[in-house]
N, C-alpha and C. Protein backbone atom coordinates (compact mmCIF):
# COMPACT_ATOMS: atom_id res chain seq x y z
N UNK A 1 92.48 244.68 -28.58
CA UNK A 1 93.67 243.88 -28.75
C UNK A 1 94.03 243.84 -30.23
N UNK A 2 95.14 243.99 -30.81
CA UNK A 2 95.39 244.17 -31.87
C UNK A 2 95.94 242.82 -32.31
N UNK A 3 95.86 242.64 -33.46
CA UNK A 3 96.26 241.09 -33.91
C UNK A 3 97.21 241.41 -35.17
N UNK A 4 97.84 240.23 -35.64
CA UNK A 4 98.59 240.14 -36.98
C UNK A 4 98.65 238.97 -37.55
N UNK A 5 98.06 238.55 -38.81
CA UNK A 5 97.96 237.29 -39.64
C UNK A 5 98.71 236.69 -39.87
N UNK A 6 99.42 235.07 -40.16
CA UNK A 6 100.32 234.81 -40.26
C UNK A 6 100.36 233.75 -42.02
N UNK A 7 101.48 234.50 -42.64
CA UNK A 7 101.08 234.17 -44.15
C UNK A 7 101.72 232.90 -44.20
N UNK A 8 102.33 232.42 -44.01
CA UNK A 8 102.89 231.54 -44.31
C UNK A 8 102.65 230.46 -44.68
N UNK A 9 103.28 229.63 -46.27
CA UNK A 9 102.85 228.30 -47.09
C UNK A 9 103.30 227.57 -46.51
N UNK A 10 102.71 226.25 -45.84
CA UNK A 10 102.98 225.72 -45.69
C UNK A 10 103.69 224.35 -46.49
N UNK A 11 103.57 224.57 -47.35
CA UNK A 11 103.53 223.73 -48.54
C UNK A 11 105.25 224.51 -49.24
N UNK A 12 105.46 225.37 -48.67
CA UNK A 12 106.94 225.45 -49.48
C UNK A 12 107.32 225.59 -48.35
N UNK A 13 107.88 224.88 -47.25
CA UNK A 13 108.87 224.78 -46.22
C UNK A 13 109.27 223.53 -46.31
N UNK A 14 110.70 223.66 -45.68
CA UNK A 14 111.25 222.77 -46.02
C UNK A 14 111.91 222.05 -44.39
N UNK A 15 111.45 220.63 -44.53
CA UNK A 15 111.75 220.41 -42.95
C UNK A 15 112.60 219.50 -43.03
N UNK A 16 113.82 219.82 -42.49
CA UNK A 16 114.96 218.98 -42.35
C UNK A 16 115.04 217.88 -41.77
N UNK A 17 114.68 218.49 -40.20
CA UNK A 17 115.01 217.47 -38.88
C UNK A 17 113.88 217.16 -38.08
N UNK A 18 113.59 216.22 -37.21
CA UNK A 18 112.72 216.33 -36.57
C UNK A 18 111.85 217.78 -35.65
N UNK A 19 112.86 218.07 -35.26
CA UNK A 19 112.29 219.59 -34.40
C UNK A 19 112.30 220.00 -35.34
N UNK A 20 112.45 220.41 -36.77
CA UNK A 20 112.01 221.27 -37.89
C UNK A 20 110.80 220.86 -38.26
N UNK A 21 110.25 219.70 -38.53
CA UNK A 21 109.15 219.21 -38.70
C UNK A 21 107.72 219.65 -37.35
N UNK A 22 108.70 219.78 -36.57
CA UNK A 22 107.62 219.95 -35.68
C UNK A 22 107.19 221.54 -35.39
N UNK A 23 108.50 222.07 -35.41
CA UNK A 23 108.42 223.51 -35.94
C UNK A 23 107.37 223.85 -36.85
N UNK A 24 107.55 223.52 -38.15
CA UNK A 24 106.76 223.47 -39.15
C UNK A 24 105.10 222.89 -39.14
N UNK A 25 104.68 221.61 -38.47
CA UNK A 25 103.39 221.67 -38.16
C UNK A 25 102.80 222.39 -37.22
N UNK A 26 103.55 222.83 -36.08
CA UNK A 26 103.01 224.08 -35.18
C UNK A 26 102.66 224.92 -36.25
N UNK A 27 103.12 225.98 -37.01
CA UNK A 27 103.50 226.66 -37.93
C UNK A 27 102.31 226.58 -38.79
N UNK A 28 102.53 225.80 -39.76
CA UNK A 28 101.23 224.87 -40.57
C UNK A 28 99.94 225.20 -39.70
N UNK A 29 100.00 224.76 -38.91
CA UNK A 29 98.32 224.57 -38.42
C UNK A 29 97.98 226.27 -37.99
N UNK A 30 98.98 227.08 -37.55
CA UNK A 30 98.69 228.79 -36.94
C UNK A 30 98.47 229.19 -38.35
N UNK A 31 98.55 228.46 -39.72
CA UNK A 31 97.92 229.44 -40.44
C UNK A 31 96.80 230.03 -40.69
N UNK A 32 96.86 231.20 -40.78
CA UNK A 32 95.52 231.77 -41.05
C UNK A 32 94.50 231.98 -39.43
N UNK A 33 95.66 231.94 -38.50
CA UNK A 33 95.19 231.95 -37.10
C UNK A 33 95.39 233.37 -37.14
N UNK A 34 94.78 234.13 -35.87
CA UNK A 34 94.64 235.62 -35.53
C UNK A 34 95.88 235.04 -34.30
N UNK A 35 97.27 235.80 -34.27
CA UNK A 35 98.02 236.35 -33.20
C UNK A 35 97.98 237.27 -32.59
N UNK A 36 97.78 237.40 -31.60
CA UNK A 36 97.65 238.87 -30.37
C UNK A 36 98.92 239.04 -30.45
N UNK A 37 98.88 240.56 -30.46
CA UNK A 37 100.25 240.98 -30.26
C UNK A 37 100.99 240.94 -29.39
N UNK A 38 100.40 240.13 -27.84
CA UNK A 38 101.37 240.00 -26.59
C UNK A 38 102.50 238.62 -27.30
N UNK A 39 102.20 238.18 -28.08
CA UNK A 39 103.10 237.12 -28.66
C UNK A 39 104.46 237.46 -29.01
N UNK A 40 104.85 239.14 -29.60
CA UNK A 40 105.83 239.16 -29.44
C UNK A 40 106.66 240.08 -29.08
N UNK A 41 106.25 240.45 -27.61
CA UNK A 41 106.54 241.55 -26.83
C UNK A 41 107.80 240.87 -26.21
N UNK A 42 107.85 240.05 -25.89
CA UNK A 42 109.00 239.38 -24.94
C UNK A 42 109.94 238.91 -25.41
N UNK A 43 111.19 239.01 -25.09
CA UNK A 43 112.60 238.60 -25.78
C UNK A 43 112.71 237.46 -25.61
N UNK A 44 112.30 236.84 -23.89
CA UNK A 44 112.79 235.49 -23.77
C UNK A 44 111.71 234.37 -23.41
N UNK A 45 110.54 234.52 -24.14
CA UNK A 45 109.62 233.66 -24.25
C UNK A 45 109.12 234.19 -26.29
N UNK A 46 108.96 232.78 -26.35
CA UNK A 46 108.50 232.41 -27.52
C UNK A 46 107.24 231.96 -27.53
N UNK A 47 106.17 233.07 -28.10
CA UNK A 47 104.35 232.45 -27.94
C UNK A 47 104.08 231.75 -29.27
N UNK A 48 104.20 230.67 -29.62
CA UNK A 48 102.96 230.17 -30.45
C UNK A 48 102.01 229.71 -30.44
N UNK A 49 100.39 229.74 -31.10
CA UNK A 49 99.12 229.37 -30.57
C UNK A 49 98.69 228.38 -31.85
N UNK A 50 98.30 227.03 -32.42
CA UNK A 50 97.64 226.41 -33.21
C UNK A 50 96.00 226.90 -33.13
N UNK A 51 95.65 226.49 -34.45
CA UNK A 51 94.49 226.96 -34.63
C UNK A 51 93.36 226.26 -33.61
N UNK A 52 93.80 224.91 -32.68
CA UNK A 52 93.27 224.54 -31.68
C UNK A 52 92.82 225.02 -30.46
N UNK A 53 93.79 226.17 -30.09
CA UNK A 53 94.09 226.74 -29.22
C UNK A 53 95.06 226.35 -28.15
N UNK A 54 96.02 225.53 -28.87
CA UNK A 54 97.27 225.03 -27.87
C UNK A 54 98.31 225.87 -27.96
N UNK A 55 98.63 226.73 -26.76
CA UNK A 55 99.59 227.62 -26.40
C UNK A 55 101.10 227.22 -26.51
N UNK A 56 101.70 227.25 -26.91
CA UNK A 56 103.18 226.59 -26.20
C UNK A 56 104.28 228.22 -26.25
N UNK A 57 104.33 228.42 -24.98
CA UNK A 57 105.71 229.30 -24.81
C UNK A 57 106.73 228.88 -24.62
N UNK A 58 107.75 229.07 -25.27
CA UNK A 58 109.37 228.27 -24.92
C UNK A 58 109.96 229.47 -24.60
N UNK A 59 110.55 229.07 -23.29
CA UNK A 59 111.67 230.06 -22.39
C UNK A 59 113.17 229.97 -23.56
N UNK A 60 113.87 230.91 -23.77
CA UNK A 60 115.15 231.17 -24.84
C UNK A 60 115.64 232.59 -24.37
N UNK A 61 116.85 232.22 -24.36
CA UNK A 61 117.91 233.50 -24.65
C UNK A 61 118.25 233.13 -26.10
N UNK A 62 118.42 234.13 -26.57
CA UNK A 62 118.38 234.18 -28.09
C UNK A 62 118.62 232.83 -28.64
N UNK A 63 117.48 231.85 -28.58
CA UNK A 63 117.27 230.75 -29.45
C UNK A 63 118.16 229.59 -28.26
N UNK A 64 118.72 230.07 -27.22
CA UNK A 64 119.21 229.06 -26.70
C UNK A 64 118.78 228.86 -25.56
N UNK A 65 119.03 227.91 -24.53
CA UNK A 65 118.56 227.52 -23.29
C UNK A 65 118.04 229.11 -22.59
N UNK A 66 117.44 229.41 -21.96
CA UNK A 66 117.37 230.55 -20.64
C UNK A 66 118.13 230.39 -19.60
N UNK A 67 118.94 231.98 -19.84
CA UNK A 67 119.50 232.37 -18.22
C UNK A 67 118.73 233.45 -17.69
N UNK A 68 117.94 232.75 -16.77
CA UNK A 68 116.83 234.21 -16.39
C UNK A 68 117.45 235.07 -16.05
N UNK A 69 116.84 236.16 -16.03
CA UNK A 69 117.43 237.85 -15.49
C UNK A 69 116.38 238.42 -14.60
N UNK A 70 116.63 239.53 -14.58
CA UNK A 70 115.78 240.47 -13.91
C UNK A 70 114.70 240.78 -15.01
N UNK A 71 115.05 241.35 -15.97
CA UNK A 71 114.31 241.93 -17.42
C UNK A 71 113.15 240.84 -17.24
N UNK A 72 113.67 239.37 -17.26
CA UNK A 72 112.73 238.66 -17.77
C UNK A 72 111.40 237.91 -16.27
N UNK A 73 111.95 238.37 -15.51
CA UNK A 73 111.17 238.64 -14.14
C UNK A 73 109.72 239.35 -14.12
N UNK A 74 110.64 240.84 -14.51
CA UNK A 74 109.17 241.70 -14.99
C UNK A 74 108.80 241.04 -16.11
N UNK A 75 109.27 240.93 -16.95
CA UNK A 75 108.55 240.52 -18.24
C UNK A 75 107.52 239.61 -17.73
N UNK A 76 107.83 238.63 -17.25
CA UNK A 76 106.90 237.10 -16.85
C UNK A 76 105.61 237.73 -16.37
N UNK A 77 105.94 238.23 -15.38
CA UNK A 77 104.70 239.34 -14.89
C UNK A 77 103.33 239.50 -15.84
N UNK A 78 104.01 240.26 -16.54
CA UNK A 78 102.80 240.56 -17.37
C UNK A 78 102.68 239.72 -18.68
N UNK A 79 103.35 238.67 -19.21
CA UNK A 79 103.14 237.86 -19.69
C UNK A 79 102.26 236.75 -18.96
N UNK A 80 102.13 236.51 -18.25
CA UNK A 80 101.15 235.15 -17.60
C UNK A 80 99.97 235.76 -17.28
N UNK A 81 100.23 237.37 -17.09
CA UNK A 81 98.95 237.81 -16.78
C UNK A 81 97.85 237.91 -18.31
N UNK A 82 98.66 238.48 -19.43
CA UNK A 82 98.02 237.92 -20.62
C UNK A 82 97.63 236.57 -21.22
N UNK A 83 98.69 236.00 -20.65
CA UNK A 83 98.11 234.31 -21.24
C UNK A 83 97.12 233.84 -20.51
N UNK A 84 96.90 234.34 -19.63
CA UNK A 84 95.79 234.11 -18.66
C UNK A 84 94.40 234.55 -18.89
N UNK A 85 94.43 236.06 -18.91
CA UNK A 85 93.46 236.58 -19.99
C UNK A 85 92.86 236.08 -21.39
N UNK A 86 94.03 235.96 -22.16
CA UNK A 86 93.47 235.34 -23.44
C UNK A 86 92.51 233.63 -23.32
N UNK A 87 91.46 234.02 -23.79
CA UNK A 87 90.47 233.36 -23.97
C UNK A 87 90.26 231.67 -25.14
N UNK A 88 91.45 232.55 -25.73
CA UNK A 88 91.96 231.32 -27.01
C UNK A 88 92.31 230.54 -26.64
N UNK A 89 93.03 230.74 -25.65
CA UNK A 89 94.47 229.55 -24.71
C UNK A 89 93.29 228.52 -24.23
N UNK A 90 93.33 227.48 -24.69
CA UNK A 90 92.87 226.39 -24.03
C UNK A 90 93.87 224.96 -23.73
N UNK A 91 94.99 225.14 -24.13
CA UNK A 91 96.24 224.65 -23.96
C UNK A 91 97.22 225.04 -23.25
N UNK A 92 97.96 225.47 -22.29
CA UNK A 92 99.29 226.20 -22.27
C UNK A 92 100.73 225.18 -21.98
N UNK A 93 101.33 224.98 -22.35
CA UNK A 93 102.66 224.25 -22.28
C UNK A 93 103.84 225.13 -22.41
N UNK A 94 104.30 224.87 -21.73
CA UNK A 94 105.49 225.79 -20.95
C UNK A 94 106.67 224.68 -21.44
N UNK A 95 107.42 225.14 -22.31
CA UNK A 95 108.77 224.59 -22.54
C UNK A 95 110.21 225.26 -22.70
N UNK A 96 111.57 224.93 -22.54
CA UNK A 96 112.54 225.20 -22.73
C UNK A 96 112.45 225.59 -23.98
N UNK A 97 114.51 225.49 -24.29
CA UNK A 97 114.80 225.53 -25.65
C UNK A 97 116.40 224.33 -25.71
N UNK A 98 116.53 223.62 -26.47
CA UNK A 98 117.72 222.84 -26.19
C UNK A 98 117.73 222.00 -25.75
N UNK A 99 116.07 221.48 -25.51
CA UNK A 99 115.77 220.33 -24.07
C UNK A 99 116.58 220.54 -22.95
N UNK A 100 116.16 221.89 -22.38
CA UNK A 100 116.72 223.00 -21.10
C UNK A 100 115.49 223.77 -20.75
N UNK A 101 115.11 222.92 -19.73
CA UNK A 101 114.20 224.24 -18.96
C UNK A 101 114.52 225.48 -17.99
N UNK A 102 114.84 226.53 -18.42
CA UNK A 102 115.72 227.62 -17.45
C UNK A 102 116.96 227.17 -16.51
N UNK A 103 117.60 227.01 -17.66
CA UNK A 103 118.56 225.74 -16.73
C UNK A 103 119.40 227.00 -15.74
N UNK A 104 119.84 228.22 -15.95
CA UNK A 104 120.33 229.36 -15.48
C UNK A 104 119.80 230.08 -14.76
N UNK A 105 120.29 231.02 -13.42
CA UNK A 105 120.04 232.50 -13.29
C UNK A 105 120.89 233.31 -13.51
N UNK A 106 120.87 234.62 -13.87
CA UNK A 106 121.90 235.44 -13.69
C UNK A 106 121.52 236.10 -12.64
N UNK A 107 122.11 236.06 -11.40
CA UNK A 107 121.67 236.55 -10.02
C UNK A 107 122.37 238.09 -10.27
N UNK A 108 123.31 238.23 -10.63
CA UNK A 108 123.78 239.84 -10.62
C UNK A 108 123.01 241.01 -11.38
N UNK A 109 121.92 240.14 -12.36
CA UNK A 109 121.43 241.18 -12.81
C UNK A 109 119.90 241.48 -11.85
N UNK A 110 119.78 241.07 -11.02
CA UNK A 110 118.93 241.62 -10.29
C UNK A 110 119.56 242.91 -9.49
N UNK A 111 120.62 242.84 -8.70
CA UNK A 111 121.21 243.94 -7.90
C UNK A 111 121.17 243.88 -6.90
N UNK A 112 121.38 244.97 -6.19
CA UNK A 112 121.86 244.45 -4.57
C UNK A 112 120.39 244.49 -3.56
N UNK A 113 119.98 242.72 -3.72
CA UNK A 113 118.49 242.38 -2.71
C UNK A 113 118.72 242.64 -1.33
N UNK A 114 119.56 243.24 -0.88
CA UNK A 114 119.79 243.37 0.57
C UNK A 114 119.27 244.93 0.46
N UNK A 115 119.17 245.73 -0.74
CA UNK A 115 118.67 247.43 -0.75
C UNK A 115 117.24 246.84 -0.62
N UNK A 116 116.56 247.38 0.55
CA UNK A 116 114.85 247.04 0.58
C UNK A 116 114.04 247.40 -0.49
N UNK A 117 113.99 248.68 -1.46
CA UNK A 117 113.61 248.65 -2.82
C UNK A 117 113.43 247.99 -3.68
N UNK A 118 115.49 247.19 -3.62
CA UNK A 118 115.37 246.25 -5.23
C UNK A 118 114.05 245.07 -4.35
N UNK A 119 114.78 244.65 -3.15
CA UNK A 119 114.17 243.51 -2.74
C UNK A 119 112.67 243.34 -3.01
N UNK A 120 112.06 244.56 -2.15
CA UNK A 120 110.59 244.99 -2.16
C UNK A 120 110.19 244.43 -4.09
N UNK A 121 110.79 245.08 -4.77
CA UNK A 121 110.35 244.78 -6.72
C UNK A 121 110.74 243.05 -6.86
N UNK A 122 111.78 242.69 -6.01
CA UNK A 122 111.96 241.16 -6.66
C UNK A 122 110.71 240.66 -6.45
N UNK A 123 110.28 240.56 -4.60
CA UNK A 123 109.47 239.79 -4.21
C UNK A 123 107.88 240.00 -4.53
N UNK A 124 107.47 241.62 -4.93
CA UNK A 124 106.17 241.71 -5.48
C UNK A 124 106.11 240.93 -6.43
N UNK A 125 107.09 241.30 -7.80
CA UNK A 125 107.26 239.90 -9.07
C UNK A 125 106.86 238.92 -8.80
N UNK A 126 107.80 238.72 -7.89
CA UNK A 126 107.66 236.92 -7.47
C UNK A 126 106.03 236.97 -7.35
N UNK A 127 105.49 237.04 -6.43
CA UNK A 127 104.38 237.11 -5.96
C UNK A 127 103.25 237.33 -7.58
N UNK A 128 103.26 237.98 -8.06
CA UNK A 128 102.78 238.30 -8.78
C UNK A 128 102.83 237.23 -10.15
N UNK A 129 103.96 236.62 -10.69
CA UNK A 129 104.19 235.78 -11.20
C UNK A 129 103.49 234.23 -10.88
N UNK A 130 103.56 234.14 -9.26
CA UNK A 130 103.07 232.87 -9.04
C UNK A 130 101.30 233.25 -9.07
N UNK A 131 101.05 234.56 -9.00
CA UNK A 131 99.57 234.54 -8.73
C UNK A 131 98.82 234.36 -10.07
N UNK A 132 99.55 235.31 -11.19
CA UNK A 132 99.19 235.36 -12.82
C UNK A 132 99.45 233.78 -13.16
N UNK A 133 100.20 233.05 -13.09
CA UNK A 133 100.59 231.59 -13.32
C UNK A 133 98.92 230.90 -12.75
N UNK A 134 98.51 230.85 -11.43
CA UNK A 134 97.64 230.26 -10.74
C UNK A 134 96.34 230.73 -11.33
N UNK A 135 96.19 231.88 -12.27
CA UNK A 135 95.35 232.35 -13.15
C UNK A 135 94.95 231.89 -14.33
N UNK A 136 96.01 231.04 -14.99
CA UNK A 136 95.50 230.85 -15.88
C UNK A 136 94.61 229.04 -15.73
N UNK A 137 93.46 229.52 -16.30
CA UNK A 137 92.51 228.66 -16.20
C UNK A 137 92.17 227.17 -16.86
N UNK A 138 93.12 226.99 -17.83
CA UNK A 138 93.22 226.16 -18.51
C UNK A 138 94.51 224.88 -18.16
N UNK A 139 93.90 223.18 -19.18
CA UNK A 139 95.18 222.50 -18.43
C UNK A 139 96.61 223.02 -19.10
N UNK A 140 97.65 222.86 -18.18
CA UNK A 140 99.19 223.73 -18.18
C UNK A 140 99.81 222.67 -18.30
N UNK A 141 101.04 222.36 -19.03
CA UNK A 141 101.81 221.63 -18.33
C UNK A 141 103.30 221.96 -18.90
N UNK A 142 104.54 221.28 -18.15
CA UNK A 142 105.80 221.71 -18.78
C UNK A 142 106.62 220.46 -19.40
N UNK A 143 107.03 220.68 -20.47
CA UNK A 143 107.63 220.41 -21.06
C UNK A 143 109.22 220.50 -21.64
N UNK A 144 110.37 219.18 -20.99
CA UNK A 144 111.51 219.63 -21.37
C UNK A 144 111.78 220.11 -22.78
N UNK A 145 111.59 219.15 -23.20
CA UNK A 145 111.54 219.02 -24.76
C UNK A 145 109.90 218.78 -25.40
N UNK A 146 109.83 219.61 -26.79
CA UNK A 146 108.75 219.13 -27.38
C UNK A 146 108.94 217.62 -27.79
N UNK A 147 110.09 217.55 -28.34
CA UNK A 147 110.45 215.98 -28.99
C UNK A 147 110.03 214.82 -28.40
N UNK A 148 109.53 215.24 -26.92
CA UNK A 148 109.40 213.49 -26.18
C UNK A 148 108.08 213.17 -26.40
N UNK A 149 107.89 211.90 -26.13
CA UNK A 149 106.48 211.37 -26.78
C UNK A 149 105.72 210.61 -25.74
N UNK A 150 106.63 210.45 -24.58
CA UNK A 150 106.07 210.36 -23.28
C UNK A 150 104.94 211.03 -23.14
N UNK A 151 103.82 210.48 -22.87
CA UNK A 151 102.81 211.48 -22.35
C UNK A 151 103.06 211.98 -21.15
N UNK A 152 102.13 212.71 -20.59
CA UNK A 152 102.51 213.74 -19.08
C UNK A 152 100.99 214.00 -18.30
N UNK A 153 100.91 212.97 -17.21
CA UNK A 153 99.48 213.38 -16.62
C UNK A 153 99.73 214.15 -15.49
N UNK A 154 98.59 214.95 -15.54
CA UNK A 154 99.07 216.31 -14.56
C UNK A 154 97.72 216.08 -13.71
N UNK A 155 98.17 216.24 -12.53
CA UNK A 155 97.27 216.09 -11.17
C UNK A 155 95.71 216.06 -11.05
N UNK A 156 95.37 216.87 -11.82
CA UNK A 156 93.86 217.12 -12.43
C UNK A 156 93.76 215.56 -13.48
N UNK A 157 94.57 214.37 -13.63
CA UNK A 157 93.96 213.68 -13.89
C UNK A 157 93.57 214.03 -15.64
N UNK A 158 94.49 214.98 -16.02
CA UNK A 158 94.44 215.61 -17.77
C UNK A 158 95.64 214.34 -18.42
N UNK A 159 95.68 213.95 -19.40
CA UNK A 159 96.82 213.06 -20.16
C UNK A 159 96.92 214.11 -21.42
N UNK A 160 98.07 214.64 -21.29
CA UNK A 160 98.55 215.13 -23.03
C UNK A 160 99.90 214.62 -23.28
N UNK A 161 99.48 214.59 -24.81
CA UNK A 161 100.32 213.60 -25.52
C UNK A 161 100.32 214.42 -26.83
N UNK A 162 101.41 214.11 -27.44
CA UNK A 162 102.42 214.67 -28.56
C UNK A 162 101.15 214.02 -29.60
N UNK A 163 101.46 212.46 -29.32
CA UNK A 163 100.81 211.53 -30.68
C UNK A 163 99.31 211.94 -30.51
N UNK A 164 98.65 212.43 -29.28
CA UNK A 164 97.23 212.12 -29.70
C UNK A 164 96.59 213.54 -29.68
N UNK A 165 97.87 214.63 -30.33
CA UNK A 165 97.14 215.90 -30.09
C UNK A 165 97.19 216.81 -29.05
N UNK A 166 98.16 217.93 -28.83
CA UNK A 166 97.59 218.51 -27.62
C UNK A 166 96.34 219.17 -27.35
N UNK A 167 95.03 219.22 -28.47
CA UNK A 167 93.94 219.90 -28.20
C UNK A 167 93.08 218.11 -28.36
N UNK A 168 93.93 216.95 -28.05
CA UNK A 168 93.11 216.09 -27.92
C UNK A 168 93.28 215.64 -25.98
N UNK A 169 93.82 216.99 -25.07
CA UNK A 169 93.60 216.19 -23.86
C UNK A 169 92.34 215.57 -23.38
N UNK A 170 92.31 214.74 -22.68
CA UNK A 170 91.21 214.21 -22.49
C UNK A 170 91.61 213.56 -20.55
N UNK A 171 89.92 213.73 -19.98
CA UNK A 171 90.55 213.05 -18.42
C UNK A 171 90.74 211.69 -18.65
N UNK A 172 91.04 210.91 -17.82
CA UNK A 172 91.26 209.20 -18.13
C UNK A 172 90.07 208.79 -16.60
């Protein structure tokens, strides 16, 4: 697996707004972290990993909400099947962009699902997507927005929270 370092001072950025700030301590803390290169294979997921090992992918069409496609169908595929794999991930949080979680489809760019071919490729995806998802081994959870401070307990009885750390989940 090939990796790439990430240089960046933290100490000369400049954080405007709240989501810049938060931008920026994600950021801050991946320094000097090892990135796998599946981080930036995909157009419409955004991988960042803290040196904790808290995953967060945000779904985006170029920086804005997601209108899924077909492209990003396959893509998912083998993206969950890597985040799944990777061993680092002891976090994964699944978020929008815009406080928008895939608020879109673009159904035309799949093509005509009534041809048994395209259909046959939608529904292996599918399949395949929910199975790589059910793979990954670690607690998951989704997130509209990073900004909320609501915590989020997820069925397994996990509490993560903004204020107390996402590599501070803990069971209750």
């Amino acid at each position: 697996m090939s990796h790439e370092r990430i240089t960046r001072d933290p100490t000369t950025m400049d954080c405007g707004s709240t989501e810049e700030s938060i931008e920026t301590a994600m950021t801050a803390t991946a320094i000097n972290v090892m990135q796998p290169d599946y981080f930036t294979a995909y157009r419409s997921l955004k991988l960042t990993r803290d040196a904790q090992g808290v995953l967060v992918a945000e779904f985006h069409s170029n920086s804005k909400p997601l209108t899924f496609t077909a492209q990003d169908h396959t893509d998912f595929v083998d993206a969950f099947y890597r985040i799944a794999q990777d061993r680092a991930n002891k976090i994964v949080i699944l978020t929008g962009t815009g406080g928008e979680f895939i608020p879109g489809i673009d159904f035309a760019s799949f093509g005509n699902v009534a041809d048994p071919d395209v259909w046959s490729q939608v529904h292996d995806e599918g399949v395949q997507i929910l199975e790589n998802l059910a793979n990954i081994r670690v607690p998951m959870t989704r997130w509209t927005s990073l900004l909320s401070a609501r915590p989020v307990q997820r069925p397994d009885r996990r509490l993560l929270s903004r204020e107390a750390g996402w590599a501070q989940a803990k069971l209750l």
